[in-house]
N, C-alpha and C. Protein backbone atom coordinates (compact mmCIF):
# COMPACT_ATOMS: atom_id res chain seq x y z
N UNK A 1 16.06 -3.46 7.46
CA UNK A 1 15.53 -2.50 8.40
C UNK A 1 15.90 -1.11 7.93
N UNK A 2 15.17 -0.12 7.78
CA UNK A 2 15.41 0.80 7.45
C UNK A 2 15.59 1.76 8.58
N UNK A 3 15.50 1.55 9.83
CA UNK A 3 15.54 2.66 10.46
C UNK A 3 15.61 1.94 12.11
N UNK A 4 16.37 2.68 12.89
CA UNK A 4 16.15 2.26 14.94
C UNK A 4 15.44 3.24 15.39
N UNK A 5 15.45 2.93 16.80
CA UNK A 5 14.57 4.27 17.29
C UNK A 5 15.83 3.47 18.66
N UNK A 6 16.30 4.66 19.31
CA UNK A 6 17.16 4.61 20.62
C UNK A 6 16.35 6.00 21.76
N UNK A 7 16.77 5.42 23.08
CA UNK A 7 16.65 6.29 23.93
C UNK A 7 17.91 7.25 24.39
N UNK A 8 17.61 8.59 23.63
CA UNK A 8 18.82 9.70 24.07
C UNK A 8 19.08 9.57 25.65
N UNK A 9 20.15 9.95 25.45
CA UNK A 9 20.82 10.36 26.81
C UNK A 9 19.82 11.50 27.73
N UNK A 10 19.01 12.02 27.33
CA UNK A 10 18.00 13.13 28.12
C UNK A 10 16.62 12.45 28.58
N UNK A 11 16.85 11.16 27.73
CA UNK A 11 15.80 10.35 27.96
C UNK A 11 14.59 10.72 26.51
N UNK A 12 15.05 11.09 25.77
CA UNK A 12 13.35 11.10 24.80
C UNK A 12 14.70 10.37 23.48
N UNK A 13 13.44 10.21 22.82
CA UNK A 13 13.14 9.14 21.73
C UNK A 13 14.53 9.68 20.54
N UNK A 14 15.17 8.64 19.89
CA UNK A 14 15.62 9.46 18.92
C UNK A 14 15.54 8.34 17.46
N UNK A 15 15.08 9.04 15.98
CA UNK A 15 15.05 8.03 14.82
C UNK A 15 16.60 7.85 14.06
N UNK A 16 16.92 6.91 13.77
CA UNK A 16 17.96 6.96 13.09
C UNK A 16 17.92 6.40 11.80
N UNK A 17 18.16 6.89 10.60
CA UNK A 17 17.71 6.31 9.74
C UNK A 17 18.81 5.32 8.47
N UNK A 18 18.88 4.27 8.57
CA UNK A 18 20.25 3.84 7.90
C UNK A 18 19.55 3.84 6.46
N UNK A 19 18.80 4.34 5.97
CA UNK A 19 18.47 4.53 4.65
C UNK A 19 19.29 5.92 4.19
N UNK A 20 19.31 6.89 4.82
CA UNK A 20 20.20 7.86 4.96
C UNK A 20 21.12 8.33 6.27
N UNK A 21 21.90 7.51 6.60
CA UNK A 21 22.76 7.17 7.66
C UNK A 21 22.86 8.34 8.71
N UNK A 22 21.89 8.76 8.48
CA UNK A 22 21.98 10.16 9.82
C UNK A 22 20.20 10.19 10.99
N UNK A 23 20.39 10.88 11.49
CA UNK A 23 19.21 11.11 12.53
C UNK A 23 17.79 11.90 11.72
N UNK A 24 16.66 11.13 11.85
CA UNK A 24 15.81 12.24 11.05
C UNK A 24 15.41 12.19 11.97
N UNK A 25 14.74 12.38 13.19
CA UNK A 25 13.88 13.22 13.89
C UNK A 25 14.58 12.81 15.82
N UNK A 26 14.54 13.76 16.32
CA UNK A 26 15.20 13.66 17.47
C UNK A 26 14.81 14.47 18.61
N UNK A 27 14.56 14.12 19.63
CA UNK A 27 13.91 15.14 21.18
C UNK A 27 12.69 14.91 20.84
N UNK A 28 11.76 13.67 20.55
CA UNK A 28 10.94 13.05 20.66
C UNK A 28 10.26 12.67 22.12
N UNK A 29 9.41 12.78 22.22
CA UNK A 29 8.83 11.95 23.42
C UNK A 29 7.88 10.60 23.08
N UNK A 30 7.76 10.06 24.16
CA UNK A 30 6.90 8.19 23.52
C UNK A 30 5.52 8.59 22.52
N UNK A 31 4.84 9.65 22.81
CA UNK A 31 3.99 9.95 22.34
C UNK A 31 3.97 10.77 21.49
N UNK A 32 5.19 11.40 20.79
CA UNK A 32 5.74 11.92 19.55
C UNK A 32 5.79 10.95 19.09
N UNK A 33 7.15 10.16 19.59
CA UNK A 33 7.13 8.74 18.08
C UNK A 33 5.77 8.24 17.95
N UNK A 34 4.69 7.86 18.89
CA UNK A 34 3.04 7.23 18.26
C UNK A 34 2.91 7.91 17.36
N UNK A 35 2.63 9.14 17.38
CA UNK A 35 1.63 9.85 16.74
C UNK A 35 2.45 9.77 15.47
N UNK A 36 3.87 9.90 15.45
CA UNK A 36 4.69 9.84 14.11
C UNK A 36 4.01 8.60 13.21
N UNK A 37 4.25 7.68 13.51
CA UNK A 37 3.85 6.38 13.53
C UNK A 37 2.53 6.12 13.05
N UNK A 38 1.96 6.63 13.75
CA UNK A 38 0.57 6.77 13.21
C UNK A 38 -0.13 7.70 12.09
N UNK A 39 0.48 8.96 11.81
CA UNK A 39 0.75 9.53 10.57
C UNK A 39 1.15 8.59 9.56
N UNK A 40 2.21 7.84 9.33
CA UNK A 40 2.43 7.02 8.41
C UNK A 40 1.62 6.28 8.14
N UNK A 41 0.84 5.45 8.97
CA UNK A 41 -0.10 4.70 8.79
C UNK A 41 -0.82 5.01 8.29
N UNK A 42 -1.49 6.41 8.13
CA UNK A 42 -2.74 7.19 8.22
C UNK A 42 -1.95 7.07 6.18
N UNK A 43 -1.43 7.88 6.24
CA UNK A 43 -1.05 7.98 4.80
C UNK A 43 -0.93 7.27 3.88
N UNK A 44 -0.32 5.80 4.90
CA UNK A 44 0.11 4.38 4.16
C UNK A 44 -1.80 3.86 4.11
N UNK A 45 -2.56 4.22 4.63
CA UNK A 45 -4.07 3.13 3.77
C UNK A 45 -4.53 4.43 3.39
N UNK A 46 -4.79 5.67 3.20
CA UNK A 46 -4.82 6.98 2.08
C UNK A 46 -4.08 6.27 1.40
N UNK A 47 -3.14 6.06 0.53
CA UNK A 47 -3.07 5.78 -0.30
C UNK A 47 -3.29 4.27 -0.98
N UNK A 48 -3.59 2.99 0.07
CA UNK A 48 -4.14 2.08 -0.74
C UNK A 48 -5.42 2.28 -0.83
N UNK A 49 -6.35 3.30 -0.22
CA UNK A 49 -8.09 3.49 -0.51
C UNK A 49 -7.86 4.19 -1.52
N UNK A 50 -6.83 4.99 -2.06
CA UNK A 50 -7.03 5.99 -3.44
C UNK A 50 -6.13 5.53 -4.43
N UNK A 51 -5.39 4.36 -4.51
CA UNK A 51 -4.63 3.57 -5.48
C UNK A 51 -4.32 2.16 -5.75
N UNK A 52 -5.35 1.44 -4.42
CA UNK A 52 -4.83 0.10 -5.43
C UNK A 52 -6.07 -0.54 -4.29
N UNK A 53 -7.16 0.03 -4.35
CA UNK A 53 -8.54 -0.77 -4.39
C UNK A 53 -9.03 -1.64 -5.41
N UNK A 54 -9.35 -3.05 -5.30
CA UNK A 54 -9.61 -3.82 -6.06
C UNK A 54 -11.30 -4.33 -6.16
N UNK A 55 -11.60 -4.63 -6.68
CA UNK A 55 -12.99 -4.85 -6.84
C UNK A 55 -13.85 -5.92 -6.34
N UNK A 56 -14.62 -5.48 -5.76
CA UNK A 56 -15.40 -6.49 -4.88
C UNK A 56 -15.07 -7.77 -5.16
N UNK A 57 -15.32 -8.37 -6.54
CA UNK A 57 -15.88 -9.57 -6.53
C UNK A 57 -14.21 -10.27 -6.74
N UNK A 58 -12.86 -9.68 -6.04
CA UNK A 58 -12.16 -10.50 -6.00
C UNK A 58 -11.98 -11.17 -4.90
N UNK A 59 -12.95 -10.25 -3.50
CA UNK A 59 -13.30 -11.51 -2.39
C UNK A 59 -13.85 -12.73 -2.69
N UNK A 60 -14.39 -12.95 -3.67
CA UNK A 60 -14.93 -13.82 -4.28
C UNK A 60 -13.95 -14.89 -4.75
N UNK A 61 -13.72 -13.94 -5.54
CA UNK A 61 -12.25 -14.88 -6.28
C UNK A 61 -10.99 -15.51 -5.97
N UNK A 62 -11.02 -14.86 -4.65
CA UNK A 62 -9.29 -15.73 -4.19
C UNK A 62 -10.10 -15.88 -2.54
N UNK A 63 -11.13 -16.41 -2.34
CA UNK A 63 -11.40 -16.62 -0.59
C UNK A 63 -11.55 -18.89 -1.39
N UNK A 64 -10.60 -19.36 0.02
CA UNK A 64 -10.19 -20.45 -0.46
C UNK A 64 -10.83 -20.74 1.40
N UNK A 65 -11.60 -21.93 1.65
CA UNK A 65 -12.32 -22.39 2.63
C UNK A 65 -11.10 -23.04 3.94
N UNK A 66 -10.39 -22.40 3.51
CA UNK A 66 -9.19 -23.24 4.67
C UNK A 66 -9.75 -22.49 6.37
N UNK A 67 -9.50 -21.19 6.33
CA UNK A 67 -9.99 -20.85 7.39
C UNK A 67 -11.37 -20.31 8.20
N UNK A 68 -11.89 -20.43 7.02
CA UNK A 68 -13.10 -20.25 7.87
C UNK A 68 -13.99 -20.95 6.51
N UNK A 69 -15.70 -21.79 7.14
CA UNK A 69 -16.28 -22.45 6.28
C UNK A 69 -17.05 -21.54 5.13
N UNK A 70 -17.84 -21.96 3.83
CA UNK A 70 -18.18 -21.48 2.61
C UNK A 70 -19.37 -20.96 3.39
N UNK A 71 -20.03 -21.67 4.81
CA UNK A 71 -21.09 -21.29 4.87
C UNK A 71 -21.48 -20.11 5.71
N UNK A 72 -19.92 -19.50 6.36
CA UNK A 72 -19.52 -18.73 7.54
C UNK A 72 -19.38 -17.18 6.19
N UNK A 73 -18.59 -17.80 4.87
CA UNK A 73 -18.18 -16.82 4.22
C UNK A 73 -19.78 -16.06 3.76
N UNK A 74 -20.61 -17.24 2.93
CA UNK A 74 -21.81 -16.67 2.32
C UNK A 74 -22.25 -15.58 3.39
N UNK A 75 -22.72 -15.86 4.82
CA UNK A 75 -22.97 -15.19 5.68
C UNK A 75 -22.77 -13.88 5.96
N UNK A 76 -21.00 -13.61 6.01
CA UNK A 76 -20.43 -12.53 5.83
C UNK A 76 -20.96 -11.65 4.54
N UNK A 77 -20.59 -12.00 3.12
CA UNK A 77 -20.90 -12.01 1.90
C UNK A 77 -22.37 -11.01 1.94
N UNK A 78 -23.27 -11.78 2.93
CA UNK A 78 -24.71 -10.93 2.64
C UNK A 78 -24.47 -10.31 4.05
N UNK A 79 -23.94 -10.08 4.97
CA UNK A 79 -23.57 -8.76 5.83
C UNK A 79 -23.18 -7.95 5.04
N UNK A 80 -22.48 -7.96 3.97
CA UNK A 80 -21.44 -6.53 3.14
C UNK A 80 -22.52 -6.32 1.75
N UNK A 81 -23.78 -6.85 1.75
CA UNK A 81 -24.87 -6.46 1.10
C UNK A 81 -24.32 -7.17 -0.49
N UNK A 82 -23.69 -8.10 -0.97
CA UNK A 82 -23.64 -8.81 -1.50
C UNK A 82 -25.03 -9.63 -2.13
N UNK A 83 -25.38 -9.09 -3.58
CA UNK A 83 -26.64 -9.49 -4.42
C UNK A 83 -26.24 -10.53 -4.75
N UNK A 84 -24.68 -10.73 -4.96
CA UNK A 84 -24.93 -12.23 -6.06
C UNK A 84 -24.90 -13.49 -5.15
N UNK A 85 -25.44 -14.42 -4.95
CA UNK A 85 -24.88 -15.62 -4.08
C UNK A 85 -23.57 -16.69 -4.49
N UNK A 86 -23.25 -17.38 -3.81
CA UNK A 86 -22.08 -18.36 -4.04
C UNK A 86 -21.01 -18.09 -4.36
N UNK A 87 -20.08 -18.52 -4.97
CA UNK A 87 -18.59 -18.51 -4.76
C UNK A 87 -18.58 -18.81 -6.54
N UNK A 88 -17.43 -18.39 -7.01
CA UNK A 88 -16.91 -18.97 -8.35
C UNK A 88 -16.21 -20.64 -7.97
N UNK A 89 -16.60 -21.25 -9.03
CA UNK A 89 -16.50 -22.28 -9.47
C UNK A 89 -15.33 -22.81 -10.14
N UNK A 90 -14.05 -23.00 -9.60
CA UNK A 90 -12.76 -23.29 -10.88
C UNK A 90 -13.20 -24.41 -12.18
């Protein structure tokens, strides 16, 4: 765990961070920490849409029929405008 979140004694939010054993952000309200929270997020898929997008056809390549059927996937497959048909073949 890298980090708690406690309720100050004034009542608002406080971060504590045991990655660097002190307080990084403090006199928070519930809707400070969201939005904090949600910044990270925002940044955390910015950077998997601009660094580690993989290429279509590895839906292809690692979709294994356990949870849902080949014929549910094809379906999907030509919703996302998918030209080629079928699945790879091991």
């Amino acid at each position: 765990m890298g980090a708690f979140v406690v309720r100050q004694p004034n009542g608002l939010l406080c971060r504590f961070s045991t990655v660097v054993d002190t307080v990084t952000h403090y006199n928070m309200t519930e809707e400070d920490y969201i939005e904090m929270c949600a910044e990270k997020a925002r940044e955390e898929a910015r950077d998997v849409i601009n660094n580690y997008l993989k290429p279509f056809e590895s839906v292809k390549d690692y979709f294994v029929p356990t949870n849902m059927t080949e014929q549910k996937f094809e379906e999907i497959l030509n919703e996302m405008g998918s030209k080629s048909k079928g699945m790879k073949t091991p």
